[in-house]
Protein backbone atom coordinates (compact mmCIF):
# COMPACT_ATOMS: atom_id res chain seq x y z
CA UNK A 1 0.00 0.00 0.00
CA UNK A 2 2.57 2.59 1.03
CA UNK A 3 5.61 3.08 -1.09
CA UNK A 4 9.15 3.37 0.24
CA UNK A 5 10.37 6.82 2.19
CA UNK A 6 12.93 8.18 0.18
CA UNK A 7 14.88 11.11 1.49
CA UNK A 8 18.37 12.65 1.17
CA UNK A 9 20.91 12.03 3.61
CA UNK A 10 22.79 15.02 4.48
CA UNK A 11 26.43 15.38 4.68
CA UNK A 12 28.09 17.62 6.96
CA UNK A 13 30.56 20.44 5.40
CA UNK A 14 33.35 18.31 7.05
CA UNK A 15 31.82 14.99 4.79
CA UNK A 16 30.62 12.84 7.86
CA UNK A 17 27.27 11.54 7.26
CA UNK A 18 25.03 13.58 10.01
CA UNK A 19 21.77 10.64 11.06
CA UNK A 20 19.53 13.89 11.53
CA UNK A 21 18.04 15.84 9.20
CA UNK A 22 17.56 19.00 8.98
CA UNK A 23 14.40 20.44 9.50
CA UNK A 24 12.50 22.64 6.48
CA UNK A 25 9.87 24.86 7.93
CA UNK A 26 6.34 24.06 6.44
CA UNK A 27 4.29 26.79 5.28
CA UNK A 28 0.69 25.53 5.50
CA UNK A 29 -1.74 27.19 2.79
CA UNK A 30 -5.28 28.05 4.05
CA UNK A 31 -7.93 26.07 2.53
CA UNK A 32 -11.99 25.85 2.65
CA UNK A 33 -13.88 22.92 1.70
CA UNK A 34 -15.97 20.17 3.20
CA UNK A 35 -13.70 18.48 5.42
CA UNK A 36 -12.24 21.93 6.37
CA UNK A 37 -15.33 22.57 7.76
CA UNK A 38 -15.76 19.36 9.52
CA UNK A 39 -12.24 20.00 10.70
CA UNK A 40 -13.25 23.46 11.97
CA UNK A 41 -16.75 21.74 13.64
CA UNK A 42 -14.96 19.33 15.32
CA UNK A 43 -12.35 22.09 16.52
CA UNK A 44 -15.05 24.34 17.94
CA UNK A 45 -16.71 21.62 19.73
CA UNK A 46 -13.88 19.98 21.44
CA UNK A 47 -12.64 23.45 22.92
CA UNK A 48 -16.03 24.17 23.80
CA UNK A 49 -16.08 21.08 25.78
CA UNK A 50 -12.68 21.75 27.18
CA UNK A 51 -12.93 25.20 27.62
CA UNK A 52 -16.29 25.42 28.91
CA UNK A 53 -16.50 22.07 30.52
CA UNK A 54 -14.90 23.19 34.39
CA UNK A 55 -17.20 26.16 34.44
CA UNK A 56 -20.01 24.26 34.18
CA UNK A 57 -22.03 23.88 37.65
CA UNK A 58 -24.01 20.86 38.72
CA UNK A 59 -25.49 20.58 42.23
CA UNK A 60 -23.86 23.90 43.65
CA UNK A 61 -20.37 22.25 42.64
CA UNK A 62 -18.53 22.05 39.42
CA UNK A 63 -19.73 19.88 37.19
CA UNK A 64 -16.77 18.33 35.69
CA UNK A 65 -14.32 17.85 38.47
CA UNK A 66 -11.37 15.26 39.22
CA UNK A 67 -10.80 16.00 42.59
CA UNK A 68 -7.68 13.96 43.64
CA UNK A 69 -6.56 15.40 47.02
CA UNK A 70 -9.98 13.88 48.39
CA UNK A 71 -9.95 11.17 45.95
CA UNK A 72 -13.31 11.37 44.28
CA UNK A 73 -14.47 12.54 40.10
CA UNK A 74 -17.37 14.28 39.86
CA UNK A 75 -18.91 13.64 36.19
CA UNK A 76 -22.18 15.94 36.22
CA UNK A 77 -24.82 13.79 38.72
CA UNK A 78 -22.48 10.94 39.38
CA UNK A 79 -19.77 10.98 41.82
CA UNK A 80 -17.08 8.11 41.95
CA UNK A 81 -14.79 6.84 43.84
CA UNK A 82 -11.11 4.73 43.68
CA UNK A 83 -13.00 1.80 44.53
CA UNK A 84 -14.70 2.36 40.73
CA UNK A 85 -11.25 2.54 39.21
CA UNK A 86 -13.27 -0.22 36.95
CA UNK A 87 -15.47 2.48 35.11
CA UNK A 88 -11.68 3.97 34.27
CA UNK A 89 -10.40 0.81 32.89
CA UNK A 90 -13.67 0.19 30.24
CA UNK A 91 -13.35 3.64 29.55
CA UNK A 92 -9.83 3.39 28.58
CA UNK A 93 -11.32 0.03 26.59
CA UNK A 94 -13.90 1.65 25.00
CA UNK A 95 -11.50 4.50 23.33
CA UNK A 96 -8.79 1.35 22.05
CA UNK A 97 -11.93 -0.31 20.60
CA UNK A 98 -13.11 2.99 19.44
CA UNK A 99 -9.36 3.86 17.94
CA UNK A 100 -9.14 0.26 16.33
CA UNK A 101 -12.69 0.70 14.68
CA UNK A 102 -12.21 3.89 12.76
CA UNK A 103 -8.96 3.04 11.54
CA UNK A 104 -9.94 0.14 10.31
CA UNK A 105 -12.64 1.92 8.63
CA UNK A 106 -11.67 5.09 7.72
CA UNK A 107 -7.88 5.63 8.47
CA UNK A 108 -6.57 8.25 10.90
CA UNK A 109 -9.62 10.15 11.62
CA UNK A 110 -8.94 10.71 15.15
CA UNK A 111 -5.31 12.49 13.84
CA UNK A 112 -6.65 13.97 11.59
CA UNK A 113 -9.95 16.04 12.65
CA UNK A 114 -10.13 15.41 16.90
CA UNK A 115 -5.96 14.73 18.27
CA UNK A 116 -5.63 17.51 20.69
CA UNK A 117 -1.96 18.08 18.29
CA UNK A 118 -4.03 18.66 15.24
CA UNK A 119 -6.86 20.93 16.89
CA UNK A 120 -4.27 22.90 18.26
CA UNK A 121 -2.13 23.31 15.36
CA UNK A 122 -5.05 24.38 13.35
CA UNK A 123 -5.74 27.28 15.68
CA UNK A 124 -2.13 28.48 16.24
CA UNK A 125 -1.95 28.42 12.43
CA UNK A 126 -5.04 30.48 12.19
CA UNK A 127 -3.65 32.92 14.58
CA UNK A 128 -0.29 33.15 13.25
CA UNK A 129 -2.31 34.32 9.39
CA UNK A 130 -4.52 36.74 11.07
CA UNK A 131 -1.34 38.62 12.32
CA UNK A 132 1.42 37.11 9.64
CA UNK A 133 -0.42 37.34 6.68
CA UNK A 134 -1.11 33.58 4.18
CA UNK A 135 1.15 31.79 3.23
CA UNK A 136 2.85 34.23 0.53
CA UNK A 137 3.27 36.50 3.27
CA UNK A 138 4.60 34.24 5.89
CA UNK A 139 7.43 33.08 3.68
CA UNK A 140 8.47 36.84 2.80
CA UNK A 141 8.59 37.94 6.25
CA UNK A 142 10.85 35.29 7.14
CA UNK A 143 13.06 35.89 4.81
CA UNK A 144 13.38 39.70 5.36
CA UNK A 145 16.11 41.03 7.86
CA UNK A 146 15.36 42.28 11.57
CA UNK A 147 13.61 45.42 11.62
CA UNK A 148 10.85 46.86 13.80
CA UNK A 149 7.96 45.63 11.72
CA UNK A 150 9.01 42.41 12.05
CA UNK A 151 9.66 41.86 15.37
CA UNK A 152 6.20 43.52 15.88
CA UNK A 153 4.07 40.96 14.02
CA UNK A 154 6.63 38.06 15.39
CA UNK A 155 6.08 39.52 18.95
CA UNK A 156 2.51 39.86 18.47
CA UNK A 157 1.77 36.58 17.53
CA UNK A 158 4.07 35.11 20.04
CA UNK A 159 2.26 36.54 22.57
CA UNK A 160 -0.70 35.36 21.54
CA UNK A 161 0.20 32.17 21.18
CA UNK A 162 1.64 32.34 24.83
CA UNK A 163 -1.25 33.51 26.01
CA UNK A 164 -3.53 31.18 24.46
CA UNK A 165 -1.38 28.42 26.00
CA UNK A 166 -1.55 29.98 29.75
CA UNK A 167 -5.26 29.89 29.47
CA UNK A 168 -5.20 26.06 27.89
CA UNK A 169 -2.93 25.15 30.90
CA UNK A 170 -5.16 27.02 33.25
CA UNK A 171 -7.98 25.14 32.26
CA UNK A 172 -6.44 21.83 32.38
CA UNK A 173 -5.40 22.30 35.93
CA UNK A 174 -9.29 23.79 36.71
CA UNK A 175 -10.28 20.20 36.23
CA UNK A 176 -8.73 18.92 39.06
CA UNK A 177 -8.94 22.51 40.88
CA UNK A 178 -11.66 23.83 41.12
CA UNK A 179 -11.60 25.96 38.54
CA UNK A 180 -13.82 29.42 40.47
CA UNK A 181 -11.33 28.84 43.04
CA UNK A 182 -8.25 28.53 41.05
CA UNK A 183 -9.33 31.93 38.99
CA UNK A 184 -9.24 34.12 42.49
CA UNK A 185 -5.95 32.34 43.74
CA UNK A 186 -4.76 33.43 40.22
CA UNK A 187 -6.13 37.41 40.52
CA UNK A 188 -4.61 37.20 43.53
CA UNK A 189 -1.30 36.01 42.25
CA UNK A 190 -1.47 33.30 45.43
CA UNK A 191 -1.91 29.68 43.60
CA UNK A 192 0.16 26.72 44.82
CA UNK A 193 3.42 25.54 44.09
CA UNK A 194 1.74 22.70 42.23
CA UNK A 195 -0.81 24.44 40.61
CA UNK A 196 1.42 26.84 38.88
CA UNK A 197 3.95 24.00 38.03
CA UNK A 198 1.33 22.16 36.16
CA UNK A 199 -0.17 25.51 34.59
CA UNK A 200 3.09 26.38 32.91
CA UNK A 201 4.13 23.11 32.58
CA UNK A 202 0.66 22.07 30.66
CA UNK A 203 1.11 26.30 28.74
CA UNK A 204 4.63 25.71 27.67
CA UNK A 205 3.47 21.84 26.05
CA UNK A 206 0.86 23.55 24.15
CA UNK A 207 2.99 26.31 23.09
CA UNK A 208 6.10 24.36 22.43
CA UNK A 209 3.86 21.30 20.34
CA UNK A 210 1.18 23.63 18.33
CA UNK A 211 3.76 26.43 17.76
CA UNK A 212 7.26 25.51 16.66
CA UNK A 213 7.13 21.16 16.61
CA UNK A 214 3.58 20.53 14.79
CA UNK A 215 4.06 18.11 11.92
CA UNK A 216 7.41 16.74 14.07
CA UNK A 217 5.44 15.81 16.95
CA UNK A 218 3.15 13.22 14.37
CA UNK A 219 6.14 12.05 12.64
CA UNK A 220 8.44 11.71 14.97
CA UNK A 221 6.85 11.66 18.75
CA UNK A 222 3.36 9.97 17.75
CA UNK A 223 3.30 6.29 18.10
CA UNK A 224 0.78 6.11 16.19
CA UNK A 225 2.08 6.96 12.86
CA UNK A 226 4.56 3.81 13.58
CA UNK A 227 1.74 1.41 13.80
CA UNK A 228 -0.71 2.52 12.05
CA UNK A 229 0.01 0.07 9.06
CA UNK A 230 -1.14 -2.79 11.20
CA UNK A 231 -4.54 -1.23 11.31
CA UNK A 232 -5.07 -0.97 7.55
CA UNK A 233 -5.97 -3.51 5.16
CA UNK A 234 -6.50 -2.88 1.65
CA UNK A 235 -10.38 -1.91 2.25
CA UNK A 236 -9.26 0.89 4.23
CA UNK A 237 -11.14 4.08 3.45
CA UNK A 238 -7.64 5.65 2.97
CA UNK A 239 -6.70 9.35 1.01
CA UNK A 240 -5.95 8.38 -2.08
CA UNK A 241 -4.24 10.23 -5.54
CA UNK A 242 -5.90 8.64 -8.60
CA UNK A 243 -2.76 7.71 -10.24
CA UNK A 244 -4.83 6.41 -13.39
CA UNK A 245 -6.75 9.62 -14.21
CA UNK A 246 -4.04 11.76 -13.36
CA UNK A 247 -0.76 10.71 -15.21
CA UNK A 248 0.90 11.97 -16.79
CA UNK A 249 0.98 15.27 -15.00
CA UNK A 250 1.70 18.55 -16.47
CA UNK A 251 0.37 21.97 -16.86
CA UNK A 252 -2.03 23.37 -19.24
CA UNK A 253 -4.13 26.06 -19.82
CA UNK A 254 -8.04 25.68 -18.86
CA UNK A 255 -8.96 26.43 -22.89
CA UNK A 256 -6.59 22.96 -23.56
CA UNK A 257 -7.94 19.47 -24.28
CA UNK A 258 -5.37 18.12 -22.60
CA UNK A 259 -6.59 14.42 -23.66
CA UNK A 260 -4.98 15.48 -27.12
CA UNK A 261 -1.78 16.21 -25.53
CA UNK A 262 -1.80 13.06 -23.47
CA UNK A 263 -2.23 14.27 -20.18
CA UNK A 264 -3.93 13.53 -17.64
CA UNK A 265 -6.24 15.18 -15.04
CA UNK A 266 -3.26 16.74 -12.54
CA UNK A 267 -2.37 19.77 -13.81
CA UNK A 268 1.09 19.95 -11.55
CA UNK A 269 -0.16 22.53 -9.45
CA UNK A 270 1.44 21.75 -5.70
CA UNK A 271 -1.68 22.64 -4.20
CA UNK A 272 -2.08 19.74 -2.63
CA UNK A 273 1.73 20.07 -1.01
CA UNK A 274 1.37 23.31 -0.56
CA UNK A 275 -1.77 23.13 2.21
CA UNK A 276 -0.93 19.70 4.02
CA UNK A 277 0.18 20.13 7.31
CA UNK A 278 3.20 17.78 7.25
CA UNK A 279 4.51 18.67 4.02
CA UNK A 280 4.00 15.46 1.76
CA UNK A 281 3.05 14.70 -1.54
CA UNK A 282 0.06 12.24 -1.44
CA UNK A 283 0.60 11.55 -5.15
CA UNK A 284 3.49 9.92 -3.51
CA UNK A 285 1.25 7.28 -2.31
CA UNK A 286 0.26 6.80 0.96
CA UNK A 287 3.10 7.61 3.88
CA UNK A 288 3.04 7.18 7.74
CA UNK A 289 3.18 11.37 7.70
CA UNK A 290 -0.42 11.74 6.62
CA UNK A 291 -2.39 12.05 9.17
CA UNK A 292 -5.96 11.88 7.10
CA UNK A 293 -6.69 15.77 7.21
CA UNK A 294 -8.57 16.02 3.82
CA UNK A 295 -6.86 19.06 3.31
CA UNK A 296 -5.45 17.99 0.11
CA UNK A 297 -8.72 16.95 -1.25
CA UNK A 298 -10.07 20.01 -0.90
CA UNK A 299 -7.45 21.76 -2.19
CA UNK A 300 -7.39 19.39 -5.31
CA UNK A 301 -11.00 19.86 -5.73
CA UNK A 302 -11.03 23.75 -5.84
CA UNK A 303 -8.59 23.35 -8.65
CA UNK A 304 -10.05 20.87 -10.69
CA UNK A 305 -13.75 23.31 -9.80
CA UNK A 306 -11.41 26.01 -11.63
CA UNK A 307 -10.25 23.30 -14.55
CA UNK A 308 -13.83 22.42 -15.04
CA UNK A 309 -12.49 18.79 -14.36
CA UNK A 310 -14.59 16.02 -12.30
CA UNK A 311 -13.98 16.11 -8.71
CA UNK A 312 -11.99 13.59 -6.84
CA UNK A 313 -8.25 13.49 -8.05
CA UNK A 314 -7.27 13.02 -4.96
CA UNK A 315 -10.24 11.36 -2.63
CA UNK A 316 -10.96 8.61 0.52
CA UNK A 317 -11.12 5.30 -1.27
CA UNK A 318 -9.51 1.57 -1.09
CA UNK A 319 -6.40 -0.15 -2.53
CA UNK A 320 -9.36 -2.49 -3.43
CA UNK A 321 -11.49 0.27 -5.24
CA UNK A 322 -8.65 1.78 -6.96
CA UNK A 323 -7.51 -1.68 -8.35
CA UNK A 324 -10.80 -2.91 -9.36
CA UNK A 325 -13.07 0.30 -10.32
CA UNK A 326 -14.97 -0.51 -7.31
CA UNK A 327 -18.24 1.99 -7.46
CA UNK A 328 -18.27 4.07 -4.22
CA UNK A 329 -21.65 1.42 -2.97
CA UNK A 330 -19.43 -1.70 -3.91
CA UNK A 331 -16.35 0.22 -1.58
CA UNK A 332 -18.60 0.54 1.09
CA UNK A 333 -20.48 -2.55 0.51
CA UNK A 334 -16.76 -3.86 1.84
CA UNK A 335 -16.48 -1.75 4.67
CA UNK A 336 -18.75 -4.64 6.84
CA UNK A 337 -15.93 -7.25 6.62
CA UNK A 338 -15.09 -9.66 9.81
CA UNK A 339 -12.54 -7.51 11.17
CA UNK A 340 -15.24 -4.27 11.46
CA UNK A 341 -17.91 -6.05 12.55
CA UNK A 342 -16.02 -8.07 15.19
CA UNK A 343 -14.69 -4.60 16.46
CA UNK A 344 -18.16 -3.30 16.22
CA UNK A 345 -19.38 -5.78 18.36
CA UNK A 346 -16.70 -5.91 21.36
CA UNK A 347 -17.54 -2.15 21.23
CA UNK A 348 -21.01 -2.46 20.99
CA UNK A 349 -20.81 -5.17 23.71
CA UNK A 350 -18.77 -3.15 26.54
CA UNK A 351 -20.96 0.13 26.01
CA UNK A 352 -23.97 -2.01 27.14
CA UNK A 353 -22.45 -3.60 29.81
CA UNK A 354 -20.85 -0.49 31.28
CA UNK A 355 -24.01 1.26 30.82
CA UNK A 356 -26.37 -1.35 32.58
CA UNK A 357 -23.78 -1.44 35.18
CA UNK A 358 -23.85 2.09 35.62
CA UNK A 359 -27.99 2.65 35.65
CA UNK A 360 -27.78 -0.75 38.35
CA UNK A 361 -24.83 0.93 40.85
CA UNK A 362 -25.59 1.36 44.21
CA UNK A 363 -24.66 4.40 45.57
CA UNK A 364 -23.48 2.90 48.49
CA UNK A 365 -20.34 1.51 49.78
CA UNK A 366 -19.17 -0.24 52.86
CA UNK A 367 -15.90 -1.79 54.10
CA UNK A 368 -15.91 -4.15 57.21
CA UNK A 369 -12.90 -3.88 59.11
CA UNK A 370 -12.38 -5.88 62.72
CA UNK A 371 -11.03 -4.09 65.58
CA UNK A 372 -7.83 -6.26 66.04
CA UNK A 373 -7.47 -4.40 69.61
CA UNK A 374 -10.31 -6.58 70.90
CA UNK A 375 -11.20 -10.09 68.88
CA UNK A 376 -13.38 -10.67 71.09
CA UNK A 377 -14.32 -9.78 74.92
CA UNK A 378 -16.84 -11.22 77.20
CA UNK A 379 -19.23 -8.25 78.76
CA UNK A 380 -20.48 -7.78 81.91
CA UNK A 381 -24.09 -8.80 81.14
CA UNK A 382 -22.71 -12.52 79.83
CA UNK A 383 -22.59 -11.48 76.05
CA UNK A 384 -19.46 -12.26 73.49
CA UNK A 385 -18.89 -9.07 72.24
CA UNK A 386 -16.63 -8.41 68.64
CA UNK A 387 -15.77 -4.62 67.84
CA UNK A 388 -15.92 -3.88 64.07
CA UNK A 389 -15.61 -0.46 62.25
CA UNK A 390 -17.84 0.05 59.04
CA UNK A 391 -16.55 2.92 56.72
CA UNK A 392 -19.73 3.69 55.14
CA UNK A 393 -19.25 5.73 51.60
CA UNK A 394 -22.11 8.22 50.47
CA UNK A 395 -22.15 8.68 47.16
CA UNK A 396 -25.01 10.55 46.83
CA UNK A 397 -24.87 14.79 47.15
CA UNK A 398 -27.30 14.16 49.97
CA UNK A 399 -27.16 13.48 53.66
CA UNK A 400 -28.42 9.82 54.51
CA UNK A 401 -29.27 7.99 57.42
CA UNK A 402 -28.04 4.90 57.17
CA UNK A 403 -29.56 1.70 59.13
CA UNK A 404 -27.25 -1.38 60.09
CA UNK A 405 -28.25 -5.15 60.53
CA UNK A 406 -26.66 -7.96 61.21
CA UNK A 407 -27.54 -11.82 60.39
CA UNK A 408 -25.80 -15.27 60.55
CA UNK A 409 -26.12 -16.59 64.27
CA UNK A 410 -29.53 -16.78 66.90
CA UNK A 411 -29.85 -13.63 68.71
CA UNK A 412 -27.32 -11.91 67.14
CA UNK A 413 -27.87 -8.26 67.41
CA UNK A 414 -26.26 -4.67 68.07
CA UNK A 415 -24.80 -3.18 70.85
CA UNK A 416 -26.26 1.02 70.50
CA UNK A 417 -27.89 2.86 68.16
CA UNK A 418 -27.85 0.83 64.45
CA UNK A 419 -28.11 3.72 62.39
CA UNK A 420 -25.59 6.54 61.25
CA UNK A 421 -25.63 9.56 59.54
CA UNK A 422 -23.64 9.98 56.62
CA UNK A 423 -23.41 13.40 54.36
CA UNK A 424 -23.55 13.59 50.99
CA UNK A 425 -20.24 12.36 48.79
CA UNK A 426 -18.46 11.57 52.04
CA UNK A 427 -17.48 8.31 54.05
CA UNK A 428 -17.88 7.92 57.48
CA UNK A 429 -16.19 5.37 60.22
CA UNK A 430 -18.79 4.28 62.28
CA UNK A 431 -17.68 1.54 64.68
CA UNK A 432 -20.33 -1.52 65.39
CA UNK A 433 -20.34 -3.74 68.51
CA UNK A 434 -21.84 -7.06 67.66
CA UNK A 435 -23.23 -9.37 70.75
CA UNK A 436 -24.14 -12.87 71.16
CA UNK A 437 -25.14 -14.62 74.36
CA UNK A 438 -22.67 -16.32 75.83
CA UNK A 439 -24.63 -19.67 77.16
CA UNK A 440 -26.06 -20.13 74.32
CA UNK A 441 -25.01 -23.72 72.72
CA UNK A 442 -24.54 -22.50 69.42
CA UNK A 443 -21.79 -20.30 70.34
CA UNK A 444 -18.84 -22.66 71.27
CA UNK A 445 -15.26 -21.73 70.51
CA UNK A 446 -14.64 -20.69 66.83
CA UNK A 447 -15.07 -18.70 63.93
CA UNK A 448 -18.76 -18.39 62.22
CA UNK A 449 -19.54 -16.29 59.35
CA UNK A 450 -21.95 -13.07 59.58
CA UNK A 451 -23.08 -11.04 57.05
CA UNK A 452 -23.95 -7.19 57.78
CA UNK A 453 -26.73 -5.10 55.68
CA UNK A 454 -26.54 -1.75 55.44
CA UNK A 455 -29.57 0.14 53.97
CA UNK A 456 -30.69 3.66 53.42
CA UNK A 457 -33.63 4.38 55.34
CA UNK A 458 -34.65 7.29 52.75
CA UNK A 459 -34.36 5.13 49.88
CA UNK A 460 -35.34 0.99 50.89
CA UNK A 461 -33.14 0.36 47.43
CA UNK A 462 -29.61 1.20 48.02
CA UNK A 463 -28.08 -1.24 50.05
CA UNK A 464 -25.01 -3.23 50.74
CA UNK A 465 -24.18 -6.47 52.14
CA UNK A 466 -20.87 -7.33 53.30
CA UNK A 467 -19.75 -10.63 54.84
CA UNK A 468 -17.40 -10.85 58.02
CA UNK A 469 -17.06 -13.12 60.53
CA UNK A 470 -17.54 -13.07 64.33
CA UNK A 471 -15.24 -15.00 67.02
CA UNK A 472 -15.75 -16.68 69.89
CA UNK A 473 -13.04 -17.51 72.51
């Protein structure tokens, strides 16, 4: 499918072969089109959910809030805890399934329109041409001297860029601060050591990824692009350069019939160099830079609009289709094949499952610990007596009172007042005495197994049993 990376080697002045390469600045051309708009839509809407997403408030509290000094997430009306590490681990599932699927599919979607390097790339670049100028522009200014002007617009868009990356950082850390809180320690110029560490560290990563490393951080940093080949097979939706229709390439005037000439449909152009983000030739074939923008098929297609040519020089299709004049039904026809559909259903499968298990959790959770001070005591009115502390979690936002039983021996019962009140997304110790008569015959030296219920008075459904067991000396 993909066809050998060939690149120079350079030689140092001295004539030792250097391994590294030397880096050529890439010049991105603006370009509109339907999957520059999907590109933008998807860019809006995961900033708005970023951006907007620890200002949100739920409950008087934030909303979206991993608070890990006291060890519990808030995710809008849920509130969870480290003993549901579980819901973290099929998440984490979930987005490999999910990552598998549309590559298999569809190619590098997720690098292409949603990878936090790509959305942020797109809007540094779109800030450095409202204050640099396009791409014409941009390469002139570089190549002037130092003067005024110039370090003007490079300060100017420097700063923005910083500044855009102190806010990004900001809000990052407001997800695990919360975030109202974090904005008056920061007015105040009083926010913790750790706080600001993460804040610049998270501002400078932006800055230092989306401004000056872009394409370097997908070729060179990204996994992905290593192994993405393993993904693909040759029903791939993949962006392809129509290699029949377009040889041989050359330029020609729109008024030429360039069929008479023996051309084909590529009129040489570089369009489709000059707007992709890593700097490759897709004509090329397909190469472990492309990260499945689209940018080049819209580019392509606004020149071939111009040519008065058919759309779709350079489109998404297959090794298959391209091979065998699939029709675009008879590509997708192929897109249901065993590996899709068995990654459709694993998906398909774990989404249910997480989700029944989330509309059946309890919001209720209780650990059983014994009092190893005291195994067990006789008391003064002829009762074995074992000491247990329950640590009952709330995770509810309201106050319950919480009633506790206790079953697995005759007369078995509690020492005090059986209920406890717990506040809302807290946990509470609340130490139990259990008693047994002492004469009793069923109580003879030994271990027997109890099992302790602990229900919510305002709501008969949320309870918990835990099993323990109660000693007798």
């Amino acid at each position: 499918m993909s066809q050998p990376l060939r690149k120079l080697v350079p030689v140092t002045p001295e004539g030792e072969t250097s391994l590294y390469e030397v880096r050529q600045k890439i010049y991105p051309r603006a370009v509109g089109g339907w999957f520059a708009a999907w590109r933008w839509a998807l860019v809006l809407a995961t900033q708005l959910v970023f951006y907007g997403g620890p200002w949100l408030q739920w409950n008087d509290r934030q909303a979206l809030l991993f608070d890990i000094v006291h060890r519990k997430f808030y995710l809008f009306g849920l509130v969870f805890w480290p003993q549901d590490i579980v819901y973290l681990t099929v998440l984490l599932v979930v987005s490999a399934f999910s990552l598998f699927l549309f590559t298999a599919v569809a190619g590098r979607l997720w690098c292409g329109y949603a990878c936090p390097q790509t959305v942020y790339t797109e809007i540094f670049l779109w800030i450095e041409r409202r204050i640099e100028g396009d791409r014409a522009a941009q390469i002139r200014l570089d190549k002037e001297g130092l003067s005024a002007r110039k370090l003007v617009v490079k300060g100017a868009k420097h700063a923005a860029w910083l500044a855009l990356s102190l806010w990004t950082g900001f809000t990052f850390v407001g997800f695990f601060t919360p975030i109202r809180e974090l904005w008056g320690e920061a007015l105040a110029l009083s926010m913790g050591p750790w706080e600001t560490f993460w804040v610049g560290f998270y501002g400078f990563a932006t800055y230092g990824n989306a401004g000056w490393m872009r394409e370097q951080v997908c070729k060179y940093l990204c996994p992905y692009a290593r192994f993405q080949s393993a993904m693909f097979d040759r029903d791939t939706m993949i962006i392809t350069y129509d290699r029949a229709r377009g040889e041989p390439r050359g330029s020609r005037s729109r008024k030429d019939d360039h069929r008479q000439r023996g051309l084909g449909d590529c009129v040489d152009c570089g369009i489709c160099v000059q707007v992709c983000p890593t700097g490759i030739d897709i004509r090329d074939g397909l190469q472990y830079e492309c990260i499945g923008c689209a940018a080049c098929i819209d580019g392509c297609n606004q020149v071939m609009d111009r040519m008065g040519y058919p759309r779709g020089l350079i489109r998404y299709s297959t090794t298959n289709a391209m091979e065998r004049g699939l029709t675009r039904a008879g590509m997708l026809a192929r897109a249901f094949r065993p590996r899709v559909l068995v990654y459709s259903a694993l998906l398909l499968a774990i989404v249910a499952a997480a989700a029944v298990s989330l509309s059946l959790r309890v919001p209720l959770k209780v650990d059983v610990i014994r009092d190893r001070a005291a195994i067990a005591r006789e008391v003064g009115d002829g009762e074995v007596e074992n000491v247990y502390r329950l640590q009952i979690m709330n995770t509810t936002e309201q106050a319950r009172m919480y009633e506790v039983q206790v079953e697995g021996l005759k007369e078995i019962h509690i020492a005090g007042n059986p209920a406890a009140e717990v506040p809302g997304a807290t946990s509470r110790m609340v130490p139990v005495r259990i008693r047994v008569p002492a004469e009793r015959e069923h109580v003879r030296p030994g271990t027997y197994p109890i099992r302790f219920t602990v229900h919510a008075l305002e709501a008969p459904g949320e309870a918990v049993h835990e099993k323990s067991v109660f000693i007798v000396r």
